[in-house]
Protein backbone atom coordinates (compact mmCIF):
# COMPACT_ATOMS: atom_id res chain seq x y z
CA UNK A 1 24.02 29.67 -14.73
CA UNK A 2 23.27 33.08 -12.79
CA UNK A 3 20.74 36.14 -13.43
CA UNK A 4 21.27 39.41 -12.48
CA UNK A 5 18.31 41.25 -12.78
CA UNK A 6 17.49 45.34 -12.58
CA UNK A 7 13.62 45.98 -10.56
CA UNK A 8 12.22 49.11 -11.36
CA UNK A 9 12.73 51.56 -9.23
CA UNK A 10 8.82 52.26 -7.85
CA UNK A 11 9.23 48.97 -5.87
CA UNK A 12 9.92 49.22 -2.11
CA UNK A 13 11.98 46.89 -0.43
CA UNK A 14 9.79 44.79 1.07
CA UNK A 15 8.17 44.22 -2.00
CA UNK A 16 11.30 43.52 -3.91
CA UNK A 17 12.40 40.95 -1.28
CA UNK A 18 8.82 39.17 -1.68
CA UNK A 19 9.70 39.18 -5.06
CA UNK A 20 12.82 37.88 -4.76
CA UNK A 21 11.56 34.47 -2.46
CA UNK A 22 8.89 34.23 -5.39
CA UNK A 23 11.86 33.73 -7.97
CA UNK A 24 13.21 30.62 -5.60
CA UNK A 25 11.65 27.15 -6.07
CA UNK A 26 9.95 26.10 -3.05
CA UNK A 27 8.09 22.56 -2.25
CA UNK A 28 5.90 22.12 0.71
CA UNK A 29 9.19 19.66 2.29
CA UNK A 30 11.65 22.69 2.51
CA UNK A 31 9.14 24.58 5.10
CA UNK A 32 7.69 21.23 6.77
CA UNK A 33 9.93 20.23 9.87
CA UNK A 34 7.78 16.99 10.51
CA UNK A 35 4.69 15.68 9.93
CA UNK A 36 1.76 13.24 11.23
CA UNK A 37 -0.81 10.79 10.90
CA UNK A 38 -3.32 11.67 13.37
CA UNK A 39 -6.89 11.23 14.27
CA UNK A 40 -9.26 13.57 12.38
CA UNK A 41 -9.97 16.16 15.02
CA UNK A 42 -11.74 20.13 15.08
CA UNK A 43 -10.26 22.93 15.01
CA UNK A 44 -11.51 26.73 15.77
CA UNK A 45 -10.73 27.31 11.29
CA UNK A 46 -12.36 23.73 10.65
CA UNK A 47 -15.66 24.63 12.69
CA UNK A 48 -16.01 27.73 11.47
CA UNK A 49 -15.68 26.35 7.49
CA UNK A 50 -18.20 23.56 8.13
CA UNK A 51 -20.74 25.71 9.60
CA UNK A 52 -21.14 27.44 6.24
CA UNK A 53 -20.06 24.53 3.43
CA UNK A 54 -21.59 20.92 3.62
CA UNK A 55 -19.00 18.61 5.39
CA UNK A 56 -18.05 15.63 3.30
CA UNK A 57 -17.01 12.15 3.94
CA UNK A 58 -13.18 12.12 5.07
CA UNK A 59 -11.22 9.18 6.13
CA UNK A 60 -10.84 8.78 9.98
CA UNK A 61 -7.49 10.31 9.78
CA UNK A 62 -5.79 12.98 9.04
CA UNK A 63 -2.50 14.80 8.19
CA UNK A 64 -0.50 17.14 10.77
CA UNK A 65 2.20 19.03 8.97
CA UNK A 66 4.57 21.43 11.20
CA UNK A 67 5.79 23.98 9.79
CA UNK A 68 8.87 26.17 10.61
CA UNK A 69 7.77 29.47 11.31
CA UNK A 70 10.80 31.31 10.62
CA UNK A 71 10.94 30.10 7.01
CA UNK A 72 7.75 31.29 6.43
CA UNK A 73 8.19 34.43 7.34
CA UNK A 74 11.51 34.52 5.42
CA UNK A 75 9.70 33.32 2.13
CA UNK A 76 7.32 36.26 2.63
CA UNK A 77 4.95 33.76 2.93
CA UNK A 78 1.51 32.72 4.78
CA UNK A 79 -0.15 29.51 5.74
CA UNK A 80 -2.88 30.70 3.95
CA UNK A 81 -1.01 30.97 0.61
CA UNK A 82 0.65 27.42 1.07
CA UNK A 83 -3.10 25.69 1.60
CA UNK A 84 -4.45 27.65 -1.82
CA UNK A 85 -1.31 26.21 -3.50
CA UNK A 86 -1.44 22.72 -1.94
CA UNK A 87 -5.51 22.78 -2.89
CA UNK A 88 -4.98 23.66 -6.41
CA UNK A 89 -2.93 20.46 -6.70
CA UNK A 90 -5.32 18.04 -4.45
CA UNK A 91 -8.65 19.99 -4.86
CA UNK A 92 -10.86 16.71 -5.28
CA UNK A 93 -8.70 14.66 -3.05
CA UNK A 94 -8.34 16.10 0.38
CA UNK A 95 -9.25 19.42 2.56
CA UNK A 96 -7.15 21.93 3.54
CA UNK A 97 -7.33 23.86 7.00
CA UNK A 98 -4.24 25.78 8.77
CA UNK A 99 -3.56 27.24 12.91
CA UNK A 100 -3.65 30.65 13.10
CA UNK A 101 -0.71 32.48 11.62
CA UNK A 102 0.63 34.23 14.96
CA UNK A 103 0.53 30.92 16.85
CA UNK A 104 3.39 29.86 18.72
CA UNK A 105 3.62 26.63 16.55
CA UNK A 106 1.90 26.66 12.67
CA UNK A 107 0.65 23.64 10.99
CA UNK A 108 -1.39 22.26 7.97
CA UNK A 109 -4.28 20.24 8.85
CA UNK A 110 -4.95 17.69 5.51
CA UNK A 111 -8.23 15.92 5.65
CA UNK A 112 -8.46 13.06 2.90
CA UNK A 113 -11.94 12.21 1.40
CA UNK A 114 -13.20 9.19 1.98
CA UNK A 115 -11.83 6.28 0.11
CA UNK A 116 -13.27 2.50 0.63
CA UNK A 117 -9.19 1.51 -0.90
CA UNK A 118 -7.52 3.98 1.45
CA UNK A 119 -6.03 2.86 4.37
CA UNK A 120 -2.94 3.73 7.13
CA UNK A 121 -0.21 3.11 5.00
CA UNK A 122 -1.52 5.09 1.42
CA UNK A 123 -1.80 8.30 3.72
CA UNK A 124 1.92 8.20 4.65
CA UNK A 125 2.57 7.46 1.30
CA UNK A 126 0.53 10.62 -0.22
CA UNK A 127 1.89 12.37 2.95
CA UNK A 128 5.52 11.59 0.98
CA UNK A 129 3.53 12.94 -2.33
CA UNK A 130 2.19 16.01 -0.31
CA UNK A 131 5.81 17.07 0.85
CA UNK A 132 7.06 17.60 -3.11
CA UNK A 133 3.66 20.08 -3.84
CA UNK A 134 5.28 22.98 -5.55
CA UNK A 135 4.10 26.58 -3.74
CA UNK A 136 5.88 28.85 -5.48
CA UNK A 137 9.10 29.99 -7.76
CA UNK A 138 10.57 27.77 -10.70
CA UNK A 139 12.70 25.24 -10.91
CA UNK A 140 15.51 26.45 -12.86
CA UNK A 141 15.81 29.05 -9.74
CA UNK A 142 17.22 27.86 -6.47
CA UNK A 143 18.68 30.90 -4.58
CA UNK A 144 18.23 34.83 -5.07
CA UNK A 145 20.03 37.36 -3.06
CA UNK A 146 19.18 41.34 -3.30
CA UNK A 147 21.51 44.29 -3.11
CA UNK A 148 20.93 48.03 -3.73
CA UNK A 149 23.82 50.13 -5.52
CA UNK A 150 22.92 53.99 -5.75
CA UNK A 151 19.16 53.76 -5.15
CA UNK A 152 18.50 50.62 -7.36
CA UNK A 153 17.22 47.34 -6.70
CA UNK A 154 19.19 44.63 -7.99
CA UNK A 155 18.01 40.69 -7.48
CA UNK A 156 20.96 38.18 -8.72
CA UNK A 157 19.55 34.45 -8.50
CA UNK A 158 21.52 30.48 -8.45
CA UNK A 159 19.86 29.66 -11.92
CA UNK A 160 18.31 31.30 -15.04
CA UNK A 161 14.86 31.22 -16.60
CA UNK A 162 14.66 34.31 -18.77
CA UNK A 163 10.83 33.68 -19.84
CA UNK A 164 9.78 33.44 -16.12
CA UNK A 165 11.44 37.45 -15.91
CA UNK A 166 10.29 38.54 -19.06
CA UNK A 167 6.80 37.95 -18.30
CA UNK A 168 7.21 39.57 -15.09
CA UNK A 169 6.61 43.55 -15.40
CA UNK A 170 8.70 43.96 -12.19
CA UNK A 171 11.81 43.91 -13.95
CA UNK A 172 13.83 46.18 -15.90
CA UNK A 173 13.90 43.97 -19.38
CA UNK A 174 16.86 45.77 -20.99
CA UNK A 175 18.92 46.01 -17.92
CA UNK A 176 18.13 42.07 -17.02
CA UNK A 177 21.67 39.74 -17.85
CA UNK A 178 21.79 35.96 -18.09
CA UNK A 179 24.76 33.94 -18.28
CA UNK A 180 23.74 30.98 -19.89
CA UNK A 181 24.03 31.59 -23.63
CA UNK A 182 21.98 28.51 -24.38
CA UNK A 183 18.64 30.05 -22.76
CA UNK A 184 19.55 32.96 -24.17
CA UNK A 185 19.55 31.10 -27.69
CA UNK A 186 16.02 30.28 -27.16
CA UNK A 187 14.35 32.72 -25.65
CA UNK A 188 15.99 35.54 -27.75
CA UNK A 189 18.02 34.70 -30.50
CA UNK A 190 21.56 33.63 -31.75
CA UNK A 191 22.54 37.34 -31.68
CA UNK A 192 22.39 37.55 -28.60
CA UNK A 193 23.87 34.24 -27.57
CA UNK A 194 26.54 35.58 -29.35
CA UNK A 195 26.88 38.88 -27.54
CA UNK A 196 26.49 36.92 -24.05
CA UNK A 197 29.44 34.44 -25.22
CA UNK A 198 31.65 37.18 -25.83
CA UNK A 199 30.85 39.03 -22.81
CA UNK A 200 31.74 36.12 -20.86
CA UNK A 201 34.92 35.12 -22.40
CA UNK A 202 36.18 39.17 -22.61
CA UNK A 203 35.15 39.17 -18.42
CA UNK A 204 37.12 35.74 -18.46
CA UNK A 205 40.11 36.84 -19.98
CA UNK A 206 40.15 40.35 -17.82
CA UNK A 207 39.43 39.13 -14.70
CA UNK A 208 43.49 38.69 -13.63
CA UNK A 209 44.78 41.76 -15.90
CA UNK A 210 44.76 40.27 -19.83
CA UNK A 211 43.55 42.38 -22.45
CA UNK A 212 42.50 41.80 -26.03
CA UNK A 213 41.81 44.29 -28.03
CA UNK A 214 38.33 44.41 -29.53
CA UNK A 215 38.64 44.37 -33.49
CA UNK A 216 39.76 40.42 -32.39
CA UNK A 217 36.60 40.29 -30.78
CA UNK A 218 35.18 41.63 -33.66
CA UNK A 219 36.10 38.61 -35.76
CA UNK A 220 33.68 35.93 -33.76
């Protein structure tokens, strides 16, 4: 299944590509290039933070995550962003601190509360947990790719989740085309499953030259 989806037209590009990495599902693993159990140290970020919240107990150690700065920036996204989504998940379980964002090398500092039961081996195990933490996108969604044709933004996408785009007042609605007629059942109605089936099956039977004329379609 495929979307191909119209953006209004007040969006620039760069906002229209940001929107188009936010379509994509994207866990914490697909940015990560490797990872660490490491003595809990201080950082400039983790200094500053304690000096104006109470520090709590955390476990001796700590988790390193490096992350690939190129994918960041090609997700239109920020350290910053993947800590808030990574805390919304974990909030009463660990602590989240990041490097600064124009450092050579990025990474995600995870301090785990202190747990009398937690030990070596249960932080590379929630280290394994941490890696499938879901930052942004939906699943249904794996790729999108943008193109412009006369002035207008067009975002087609590897997947289809028509209630993620209709809730989204970025897009066109009425100009916004699934291809998966059973979605389509479900979200808007068996007339319209109906209309996308024969869509599909005219494009299908035109693509190498065949034509049927339409009072056949008419029939279905």
């Amino acid at each position: 299944p495929s979307m191909t989806l119209k953006i209004k037209p007040e969006l620039s590009k760069d906002q229209v590509e940001s929107l188009a990495c936010n379509l994509e599902y994207t866990t914490l693993d697909m940015l990560v290039t490797s990872w660490e159990l490491i003595d809990t140290c201080e950082t400039d970020f983790s200094k500053k933070y304690f000096s104006i919240s109470d520090e709590p107990e955390f476990f001796e150690k700590m988790l390193r995550f490096w992350v690939n700065k190129e994918k960041v920036k090609d997700k239109h996204s920020s350290l910053f962003k993947i800590s808030i989504a990574i805390m919304q998940d974990y909030s009463d379980t660990v602590l989240v601190t990041v490097s600064d964002e124009n450092a050579n090398e990025l990474y995600i500092d995870v301090r785990i509360k202190e747990d009398p039961e937690f030990n070596d081996i249960s932080a590379k195990l929630f280290a394994n947990k941490l890696l499938q933490t879901e930052l942004f996108g939906t699943p249904e969604i794996s790729k999108s790719f943008i193109s412009e044709t006369n002035g207008e933004w067009i975002i087609e996408t590897d997947g289809s989740c028509l209630e993620t785009i209709l809730g989204n007042n970025n897009f066109v609605y009425e100009e916004c085309v699934s291809n998966n007629p059973t979605e389509i059942l479900e979200v808007l109605g068996i007339e319209a499953a109906r209309y996308s089936l024969l869509k599909e099956i005219k494009q299908v039977i035109e693509y190498d030259g065949g034509y049927v004329n339409y009072r056949h379609f008419g029939m279905l």
